[in-house]
Protein backbone atom coordinates (compact mmCIF):
# COMPACT_ATOMS: atom_id res chain seq x y z
CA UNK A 1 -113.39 119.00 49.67
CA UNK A 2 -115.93 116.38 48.81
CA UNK A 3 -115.19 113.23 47.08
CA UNK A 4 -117.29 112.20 43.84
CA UNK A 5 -119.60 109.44 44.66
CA UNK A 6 -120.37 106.93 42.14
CA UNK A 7 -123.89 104.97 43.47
CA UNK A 8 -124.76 101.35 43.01
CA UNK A 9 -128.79 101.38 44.57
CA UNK A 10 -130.31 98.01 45.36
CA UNK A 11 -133.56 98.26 45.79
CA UNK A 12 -136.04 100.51 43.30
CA UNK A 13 -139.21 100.61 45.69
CA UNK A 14 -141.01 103.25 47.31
CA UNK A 15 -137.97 104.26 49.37
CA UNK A 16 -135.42 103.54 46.33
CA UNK A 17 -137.66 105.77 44.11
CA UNK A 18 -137.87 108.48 47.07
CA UNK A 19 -134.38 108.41 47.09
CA UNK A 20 -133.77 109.42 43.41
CA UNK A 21 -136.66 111.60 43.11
CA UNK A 22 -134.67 113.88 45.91
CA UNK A 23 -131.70 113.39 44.35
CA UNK A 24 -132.54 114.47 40.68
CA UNK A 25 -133.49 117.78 42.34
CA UNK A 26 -130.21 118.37 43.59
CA UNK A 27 -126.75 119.14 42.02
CA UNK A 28 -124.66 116.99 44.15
CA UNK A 29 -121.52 115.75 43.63
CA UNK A 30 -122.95 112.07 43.25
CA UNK A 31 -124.54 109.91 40.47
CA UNK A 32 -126.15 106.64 40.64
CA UNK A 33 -124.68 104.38 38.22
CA UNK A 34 -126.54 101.34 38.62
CA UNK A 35 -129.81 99.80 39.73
CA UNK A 36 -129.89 96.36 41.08
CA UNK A 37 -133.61 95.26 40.91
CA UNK A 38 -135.23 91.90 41.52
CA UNK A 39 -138.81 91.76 39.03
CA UNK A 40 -136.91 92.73 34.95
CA UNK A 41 -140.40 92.68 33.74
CA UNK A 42 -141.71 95.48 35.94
CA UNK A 43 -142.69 99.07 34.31
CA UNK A 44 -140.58 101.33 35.68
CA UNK A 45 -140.08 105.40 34.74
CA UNK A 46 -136.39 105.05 34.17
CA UNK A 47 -134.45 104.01 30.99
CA UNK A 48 -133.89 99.98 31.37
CA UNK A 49 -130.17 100.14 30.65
CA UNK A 50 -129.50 101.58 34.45
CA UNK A 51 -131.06 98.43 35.66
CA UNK A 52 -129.83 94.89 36.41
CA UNK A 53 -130.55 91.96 38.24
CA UNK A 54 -126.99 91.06 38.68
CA UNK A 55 -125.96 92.14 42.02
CA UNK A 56 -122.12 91.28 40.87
CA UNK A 57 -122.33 94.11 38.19
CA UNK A 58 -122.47 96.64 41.33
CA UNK A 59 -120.64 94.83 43.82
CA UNK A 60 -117.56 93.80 41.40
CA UNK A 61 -117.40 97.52 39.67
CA UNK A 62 -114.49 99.29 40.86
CA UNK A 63 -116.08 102.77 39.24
CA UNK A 64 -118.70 102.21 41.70
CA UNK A 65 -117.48 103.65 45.31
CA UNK A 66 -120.65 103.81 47.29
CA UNK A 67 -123.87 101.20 47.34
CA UNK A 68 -126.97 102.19 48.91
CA UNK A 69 -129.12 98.99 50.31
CA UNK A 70 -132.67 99.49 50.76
CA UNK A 71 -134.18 96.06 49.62
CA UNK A 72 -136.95 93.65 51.86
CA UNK A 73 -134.44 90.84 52.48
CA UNK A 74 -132.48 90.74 55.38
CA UNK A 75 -130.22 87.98 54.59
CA UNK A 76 -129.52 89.10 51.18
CA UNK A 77 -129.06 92.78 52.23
CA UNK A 78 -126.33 91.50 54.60
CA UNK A 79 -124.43 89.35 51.94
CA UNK A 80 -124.49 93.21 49.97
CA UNK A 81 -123.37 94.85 52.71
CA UNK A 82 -120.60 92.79 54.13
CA UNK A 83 -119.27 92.13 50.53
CA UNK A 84 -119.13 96.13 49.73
CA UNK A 85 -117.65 96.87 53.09
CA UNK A 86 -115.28 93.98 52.85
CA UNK A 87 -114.34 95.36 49.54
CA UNK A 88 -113.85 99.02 50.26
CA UNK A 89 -116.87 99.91 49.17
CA UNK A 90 -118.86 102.78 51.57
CA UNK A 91 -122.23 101.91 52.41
CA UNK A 92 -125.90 103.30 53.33
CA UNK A 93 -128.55 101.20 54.57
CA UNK A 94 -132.28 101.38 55.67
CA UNK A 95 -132.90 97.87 56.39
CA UNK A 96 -133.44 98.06 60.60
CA UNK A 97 -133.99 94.43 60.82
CA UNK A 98 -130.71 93.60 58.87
CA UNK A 99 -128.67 96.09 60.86
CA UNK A 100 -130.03 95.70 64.20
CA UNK A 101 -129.16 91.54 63.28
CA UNK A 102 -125.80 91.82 62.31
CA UNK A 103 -124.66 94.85 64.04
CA UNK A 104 -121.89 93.12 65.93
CA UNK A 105 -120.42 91.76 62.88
CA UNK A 106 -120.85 95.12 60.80
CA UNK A 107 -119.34 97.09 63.18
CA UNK A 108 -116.05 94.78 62.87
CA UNK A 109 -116.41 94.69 59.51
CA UNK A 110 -115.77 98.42 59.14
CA UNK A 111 -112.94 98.69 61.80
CA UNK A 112 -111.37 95.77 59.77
CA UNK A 113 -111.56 97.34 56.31
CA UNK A 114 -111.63 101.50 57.04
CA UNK A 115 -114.76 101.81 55.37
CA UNK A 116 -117.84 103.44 56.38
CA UNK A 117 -121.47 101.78 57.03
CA UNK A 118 -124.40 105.20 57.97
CA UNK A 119 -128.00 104.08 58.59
CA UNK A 120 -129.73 106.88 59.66
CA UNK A 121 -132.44 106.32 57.01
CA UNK A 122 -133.25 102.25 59.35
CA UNK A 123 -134.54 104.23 62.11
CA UNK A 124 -137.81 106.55 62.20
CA UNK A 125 -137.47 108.01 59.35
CA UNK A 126 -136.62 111.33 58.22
CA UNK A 127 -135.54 112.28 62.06
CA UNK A 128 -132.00 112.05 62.75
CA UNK A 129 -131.67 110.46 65.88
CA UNK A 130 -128.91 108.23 65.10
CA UNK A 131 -126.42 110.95 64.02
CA UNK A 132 -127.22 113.00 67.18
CA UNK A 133 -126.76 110.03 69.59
CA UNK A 134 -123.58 109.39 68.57
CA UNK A 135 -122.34 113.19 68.11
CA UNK A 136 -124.03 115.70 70.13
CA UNK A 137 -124.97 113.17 73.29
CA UNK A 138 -121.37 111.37 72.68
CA UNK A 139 -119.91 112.46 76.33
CA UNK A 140 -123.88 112.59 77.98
CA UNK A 141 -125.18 110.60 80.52
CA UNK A 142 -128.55 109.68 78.90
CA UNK A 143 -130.62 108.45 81.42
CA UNK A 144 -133.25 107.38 78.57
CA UNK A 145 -134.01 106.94 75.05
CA UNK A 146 -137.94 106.48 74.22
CA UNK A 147 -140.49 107.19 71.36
CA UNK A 148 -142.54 106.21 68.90
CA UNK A 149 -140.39 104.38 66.50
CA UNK A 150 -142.75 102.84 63.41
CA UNK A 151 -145.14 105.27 61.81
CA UNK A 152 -147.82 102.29 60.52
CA UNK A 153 -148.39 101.40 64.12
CA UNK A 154 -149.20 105.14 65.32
CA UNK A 155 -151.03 105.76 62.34
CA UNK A 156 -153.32 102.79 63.10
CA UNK A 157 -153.80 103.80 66.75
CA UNK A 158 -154.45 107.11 65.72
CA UNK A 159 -157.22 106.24 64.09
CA UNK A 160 -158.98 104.18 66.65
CA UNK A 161 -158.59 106.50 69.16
CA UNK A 162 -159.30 110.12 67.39
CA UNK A 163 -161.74 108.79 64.47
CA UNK A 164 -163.22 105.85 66.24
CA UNK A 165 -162.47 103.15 63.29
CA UNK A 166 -162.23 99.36 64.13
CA UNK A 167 -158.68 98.22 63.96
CA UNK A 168 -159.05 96.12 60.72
CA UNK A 169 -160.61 99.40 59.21
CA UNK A 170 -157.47 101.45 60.15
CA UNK A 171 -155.01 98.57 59.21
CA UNK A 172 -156.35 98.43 55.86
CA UNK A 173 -155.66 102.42 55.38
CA UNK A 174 -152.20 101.99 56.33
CA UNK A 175 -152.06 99.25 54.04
CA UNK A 176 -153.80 101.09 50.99
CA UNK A 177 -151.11 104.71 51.96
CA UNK A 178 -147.89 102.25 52.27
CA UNK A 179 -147.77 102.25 55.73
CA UNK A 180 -148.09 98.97 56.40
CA UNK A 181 -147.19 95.61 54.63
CA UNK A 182 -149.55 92.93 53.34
CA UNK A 183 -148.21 91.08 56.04
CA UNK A 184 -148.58 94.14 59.05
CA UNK A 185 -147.15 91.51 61.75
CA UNK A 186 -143.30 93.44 61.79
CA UNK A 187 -145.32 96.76 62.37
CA UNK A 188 -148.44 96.10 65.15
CA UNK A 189 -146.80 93.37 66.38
CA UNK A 190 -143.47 95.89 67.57
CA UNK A 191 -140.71 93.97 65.68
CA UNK A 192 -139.63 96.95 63.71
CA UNK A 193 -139.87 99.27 66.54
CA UNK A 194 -137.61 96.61 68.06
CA UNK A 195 -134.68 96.90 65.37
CA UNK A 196 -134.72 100.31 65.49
CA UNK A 197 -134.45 100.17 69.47
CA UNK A 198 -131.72 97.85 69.25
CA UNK A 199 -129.65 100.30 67.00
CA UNK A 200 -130.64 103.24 69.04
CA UNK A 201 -129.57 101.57 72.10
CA UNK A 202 -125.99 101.03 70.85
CA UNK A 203 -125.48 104.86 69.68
CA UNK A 204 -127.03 105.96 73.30
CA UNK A 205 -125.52 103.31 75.46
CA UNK A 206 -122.93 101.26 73.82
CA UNK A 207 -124.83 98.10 74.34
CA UNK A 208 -125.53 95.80 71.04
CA UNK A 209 -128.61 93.16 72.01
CA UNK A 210 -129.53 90.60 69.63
CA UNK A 211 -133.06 91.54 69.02
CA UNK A 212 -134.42 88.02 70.47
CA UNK A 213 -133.61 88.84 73.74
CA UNK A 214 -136.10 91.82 73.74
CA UNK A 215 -139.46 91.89 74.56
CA UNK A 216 -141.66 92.92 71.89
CA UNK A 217 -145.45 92.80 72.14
CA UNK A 218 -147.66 94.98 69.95
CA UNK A 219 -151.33 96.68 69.10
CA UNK A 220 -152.88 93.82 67.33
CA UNK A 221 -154.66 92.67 70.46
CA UNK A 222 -156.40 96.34 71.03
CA UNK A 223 -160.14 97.02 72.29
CA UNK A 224 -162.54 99.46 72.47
CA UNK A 225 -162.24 98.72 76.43
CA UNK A 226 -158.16 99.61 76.42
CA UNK A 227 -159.18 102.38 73.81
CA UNK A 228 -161.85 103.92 76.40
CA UNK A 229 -160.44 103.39 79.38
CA UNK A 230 -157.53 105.48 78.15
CA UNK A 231 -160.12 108.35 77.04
CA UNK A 232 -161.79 107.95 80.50
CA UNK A 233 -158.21 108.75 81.99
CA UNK A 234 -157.29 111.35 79.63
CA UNK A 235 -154.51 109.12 78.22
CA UNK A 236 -153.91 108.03 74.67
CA UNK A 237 -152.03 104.50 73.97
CA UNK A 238 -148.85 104.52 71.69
CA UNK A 239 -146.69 101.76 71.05
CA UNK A 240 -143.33 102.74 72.70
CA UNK A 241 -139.67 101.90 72.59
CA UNK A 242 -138.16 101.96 75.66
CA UNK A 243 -133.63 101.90 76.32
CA UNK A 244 -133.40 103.11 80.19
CA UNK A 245 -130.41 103.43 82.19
CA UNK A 246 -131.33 101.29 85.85
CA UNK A 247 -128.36 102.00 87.19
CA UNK A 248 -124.33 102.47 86.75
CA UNK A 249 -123.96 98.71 85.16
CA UNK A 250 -127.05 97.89 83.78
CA UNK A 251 -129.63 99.28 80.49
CA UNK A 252 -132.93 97.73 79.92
CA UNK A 253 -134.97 97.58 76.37
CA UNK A 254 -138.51 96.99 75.63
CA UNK A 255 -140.89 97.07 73.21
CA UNK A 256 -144.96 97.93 74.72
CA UNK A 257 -147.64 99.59 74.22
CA UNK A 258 -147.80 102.94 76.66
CA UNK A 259 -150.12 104.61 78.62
CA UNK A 260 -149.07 108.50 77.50
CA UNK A 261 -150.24 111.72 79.89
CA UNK A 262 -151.38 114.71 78.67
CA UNK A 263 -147.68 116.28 79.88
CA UNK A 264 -145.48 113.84 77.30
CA UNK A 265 -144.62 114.88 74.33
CA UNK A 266 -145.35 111.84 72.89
CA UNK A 267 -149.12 112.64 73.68
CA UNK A 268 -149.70 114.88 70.67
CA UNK A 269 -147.65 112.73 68.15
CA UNK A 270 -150.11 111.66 65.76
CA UNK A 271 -150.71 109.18 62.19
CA UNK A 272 -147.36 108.80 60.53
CA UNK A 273 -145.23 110.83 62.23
CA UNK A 274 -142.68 109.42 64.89
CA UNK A 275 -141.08 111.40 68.36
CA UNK A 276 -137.83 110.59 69.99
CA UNK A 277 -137.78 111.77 73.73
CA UNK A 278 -133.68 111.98 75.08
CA UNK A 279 -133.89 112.15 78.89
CA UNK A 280 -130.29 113.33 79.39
CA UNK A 281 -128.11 114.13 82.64
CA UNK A 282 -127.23 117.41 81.64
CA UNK A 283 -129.53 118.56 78.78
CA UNK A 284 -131.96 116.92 80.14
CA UNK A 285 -135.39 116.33 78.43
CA UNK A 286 -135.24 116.81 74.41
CA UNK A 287 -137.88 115.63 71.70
CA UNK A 288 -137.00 114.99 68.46
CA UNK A 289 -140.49 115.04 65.67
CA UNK A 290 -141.31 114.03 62.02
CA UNK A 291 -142.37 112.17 59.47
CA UNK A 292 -141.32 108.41 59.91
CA UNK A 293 -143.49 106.56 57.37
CA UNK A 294 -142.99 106.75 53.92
CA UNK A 295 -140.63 106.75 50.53
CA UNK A 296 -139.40 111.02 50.68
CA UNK A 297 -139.27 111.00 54.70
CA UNK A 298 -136.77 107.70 54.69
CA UNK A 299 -135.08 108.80 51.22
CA UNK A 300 -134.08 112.05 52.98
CA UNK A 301 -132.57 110.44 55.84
CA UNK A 302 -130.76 107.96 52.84
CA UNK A 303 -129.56 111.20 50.97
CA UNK A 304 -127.90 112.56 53.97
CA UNK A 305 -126.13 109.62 54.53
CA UNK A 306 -124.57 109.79 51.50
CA UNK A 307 -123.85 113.28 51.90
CA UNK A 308 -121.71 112.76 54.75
CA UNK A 309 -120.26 110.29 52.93
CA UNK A 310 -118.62 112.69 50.57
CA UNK A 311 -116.57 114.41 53.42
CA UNK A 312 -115.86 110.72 54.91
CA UNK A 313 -117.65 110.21 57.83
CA UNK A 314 -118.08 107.70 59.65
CA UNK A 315 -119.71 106.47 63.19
CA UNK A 316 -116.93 105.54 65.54
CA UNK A 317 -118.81 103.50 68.05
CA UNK A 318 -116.89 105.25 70.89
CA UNK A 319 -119.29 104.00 73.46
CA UNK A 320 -119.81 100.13 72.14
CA UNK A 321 -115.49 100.17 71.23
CA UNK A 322 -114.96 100.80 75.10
CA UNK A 323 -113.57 98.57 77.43
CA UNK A 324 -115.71 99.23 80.32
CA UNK A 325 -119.76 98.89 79.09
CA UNK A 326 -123.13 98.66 80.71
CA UNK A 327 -124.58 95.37 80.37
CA UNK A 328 -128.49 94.88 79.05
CA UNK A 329 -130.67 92.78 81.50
CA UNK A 330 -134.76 92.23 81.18
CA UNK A 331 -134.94 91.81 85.55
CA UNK A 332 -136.34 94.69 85.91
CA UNK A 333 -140.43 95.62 87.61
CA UNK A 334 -142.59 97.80 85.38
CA UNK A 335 -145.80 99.33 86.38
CA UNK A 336 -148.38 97.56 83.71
CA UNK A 337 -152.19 97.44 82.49
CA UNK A 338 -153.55 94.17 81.25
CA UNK A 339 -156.31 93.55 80.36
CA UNK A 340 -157.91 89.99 80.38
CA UNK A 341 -159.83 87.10 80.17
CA UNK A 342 -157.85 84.15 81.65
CA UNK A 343 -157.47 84.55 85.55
CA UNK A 344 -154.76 81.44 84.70
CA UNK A 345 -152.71 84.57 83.01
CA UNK A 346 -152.78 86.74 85.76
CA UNK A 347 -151.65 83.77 88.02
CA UNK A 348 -148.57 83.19 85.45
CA UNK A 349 -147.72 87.02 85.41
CA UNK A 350 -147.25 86.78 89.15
CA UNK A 351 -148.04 90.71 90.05
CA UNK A 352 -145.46 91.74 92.40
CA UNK A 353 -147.89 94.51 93.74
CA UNK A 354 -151.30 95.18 92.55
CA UNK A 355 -152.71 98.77 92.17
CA UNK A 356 -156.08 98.22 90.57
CA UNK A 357 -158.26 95.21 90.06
CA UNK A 358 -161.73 95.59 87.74
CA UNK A 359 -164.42 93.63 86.64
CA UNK A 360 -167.51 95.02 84.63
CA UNK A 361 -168.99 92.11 81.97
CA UNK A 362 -166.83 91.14 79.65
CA UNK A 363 -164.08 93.86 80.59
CA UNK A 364 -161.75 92.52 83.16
CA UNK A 365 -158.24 94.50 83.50
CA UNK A 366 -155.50 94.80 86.58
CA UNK A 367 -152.26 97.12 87.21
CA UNK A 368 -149.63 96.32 89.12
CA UNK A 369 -145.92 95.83 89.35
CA UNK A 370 -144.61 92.93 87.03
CA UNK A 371 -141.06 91.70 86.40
CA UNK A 372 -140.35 91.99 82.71
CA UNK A 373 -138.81 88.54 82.77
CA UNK A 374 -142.24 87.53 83.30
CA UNK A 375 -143.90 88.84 81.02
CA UNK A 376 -140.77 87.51 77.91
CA UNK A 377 -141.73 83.81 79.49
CA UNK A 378 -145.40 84.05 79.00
CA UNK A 379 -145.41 86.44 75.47
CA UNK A 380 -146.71 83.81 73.30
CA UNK A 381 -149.54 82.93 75.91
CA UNK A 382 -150.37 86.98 76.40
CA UNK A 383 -151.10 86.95 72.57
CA UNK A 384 -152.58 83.82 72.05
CA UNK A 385 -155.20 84.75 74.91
CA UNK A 386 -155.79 88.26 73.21
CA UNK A 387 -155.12 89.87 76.34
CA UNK A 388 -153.65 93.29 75.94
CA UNK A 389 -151.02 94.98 78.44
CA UNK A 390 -149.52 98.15 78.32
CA UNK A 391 -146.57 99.91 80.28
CA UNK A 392 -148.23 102.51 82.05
CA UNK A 393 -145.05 104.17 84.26
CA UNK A 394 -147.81 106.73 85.21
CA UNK A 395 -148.92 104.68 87.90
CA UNK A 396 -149.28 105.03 91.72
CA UNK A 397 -150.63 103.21 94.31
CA UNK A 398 -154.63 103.20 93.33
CA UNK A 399 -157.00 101.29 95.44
CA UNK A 400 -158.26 97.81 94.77
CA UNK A 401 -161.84 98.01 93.04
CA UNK A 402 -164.03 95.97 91.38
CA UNK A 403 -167.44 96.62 89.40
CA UNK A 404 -170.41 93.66 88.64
């Protein structure tokens, strides 16, 4: 039997409003109660007595059972969180960044107080990945967990590479659709991919990694030369998480730009829309495809969230709550493109093994075998230089070659 669930929502933007546009459609056995809002004076389509800025008037409301989170702020999202856990209050979040932050501490926080914390709506969108990591692949030995995680950033590379726009062109569409932010640096630079890799990893593998340790880099520093050389290899570039099992003990996580073949699913995943490859011991290779940009695709994830909530689940952590876990490390060799300027950089990088060496004008690019450690301790440099580098896993042992 399901339990009544009386909402507090904090947050009314394009996600909030997604939410409660689904949810007026529906007779569920919920009702939202109260608003928490930050702008009073803003129009809004709703009558203003369902609205406060008082986040106390949701938080301190013992009709209220459940609050929904889906504001910008990650510090004040966790302060709502932890107080409504802490309280006995069930929760459902979207924000990735203030999740994948505090996930250590949130987890606790519900094994300290019985109460229930779902986020399936913080990572890509309307596909439920989270909910099937920790159910269906709860006993698997998942040998990898990759995608494309942040619909702005494919949407943007979709662009350059099918329609041929400059990059500022096709960041200023994502922008204008929602896509993107004002400020696009948490999409193209692959900080929210990041989040959402960090609470991925901990469903698939147990592991929770402060995001910091990561590497992240992103599309910003895209060319026409990356762009073409991919077409010239019948490749296309997406910006891909990567979780990978090395070994018995050990997971890595990354955050690059990828070289994608023709045989990957990813290849045909295109604009907004995200992909989720599971590389699994005994299911082995599943795909998982939808929308993951946007205020219905996120809201729909958020509603069934809440749904579940009504029959009381919650995630158990079974593989982060053991005693016996694999541990993250970044010393690890990846087969990478970069593409350059600075022959200083390339020095830095310190190629284990080099496939490919070019030269033609102003395009200069190398592949080889790199330690990722290397390529954390010279990130900032990598971007300041506009160099761009890509994982390209693809890679064999091609013969040096240059071109004047």
């Amino acid at each position: 039997m399901s339990t009544k669930l009386n909402i507090g929502l904090f947050g009314f933007g394009v996600v909030g409003q997604g939410l409660y546009d689904i949810i007026r459609t529906k007779n569920l056995n919920l009702e939202i109660k109260k608003i928490a809002i930050k702008h009073p004076g803003k129009l809004r389509s709703l009558p203003s007595d369902i609205f406060t800025t008082d986040k106390n008037e949701i938080l301190n409301n013992p009709e209220i059972n459940t609050v929904v989170e889906l504001i910008n702020d990650t510090e004040a999202a966790f302060d709502i969180v932890s107080t409504a856990l802490a309280s006995g209050k069930n929760v459902v979040s979207a924000s990735k960044k203030m999740v994948a932050t505090y996930l250590d501490q949130l987890i606790d926080l519900q094994q300290q107080h019985g109460t229930s914390l779902l986020y399936e709506g913080s990572v890509c969108g309307s596909i439920p990945i989270i909910r099937n990591l920790e159910e269906y692949y709860d006993n698997e030995l998942l040998h990898s967990v990759s995608g494309i995680f942040n619909g702005s950033s494919n949407y943007i590379l979709s662009k350059v590479y099918l329609e041929s726009l400059d990059y500022d062109t096709a960041l200023k569409q994502a922008q204008d659709l929602g896509f993107a932010e004002t400020d696009p640096t948490l999409d193209v630079g692959g900080f929210d991919a990041k989040y959402k890799l960090v609470i991925a990893a901990a469903h698939a593998y147990g592991i929770v990694v402060k995001p910091e340790e990561i590497l992240n880099i992103g599309i910003q520093n895209v060319s026409t030369h990356d762009l073409q050389h991919a077409r010239e290899k019948k490749l296309k570039i997406k910006l891909v998480p990567v979780a990978k099992e090395l070994d018995a003990e050990n997971v890595t996580l990354f955050v690059l730009p990828k070289f994608v073949t023709e045989s990957e699913f990813l290849y045909n995943v295109e604009y907004e829309y995200n992909g989720v490859t599971v590389q699994a011991a005994f299911a082995d290779q599943q795909f998982f495809f939808g929308k993951g940009a946007g205020g219905h695709p996120t809201g729909s994830a958020v509603l069934s969230d809440i749904a579940a909530l009504r029959y009381g689940y919650q995630y158990e952590y079974k593989k982060a709550l053991q005693k016996k876990s694999l541990n993250f490390t970044n010393n690890v060799t990846l087969n990478i493109y970069l593409r350059y300027h600075d022959e200083q950089l390339v020095e830095l990088l310190n190629f284990e093994h080099i496939y490919e060496r070019f030269y033609s004008g102003d395009y200069k690019f190398i592949t080889g075998k790199i330690n990722l450690q290397n390529l954390i301790t010279h990130q900032q440099r990598i971007l300041d230089n506009k160099a761009f580098i890509a994982f390209a896993d693809q890679l064999t042992g091609v013969s040096l070659a240059t071109a004047e």
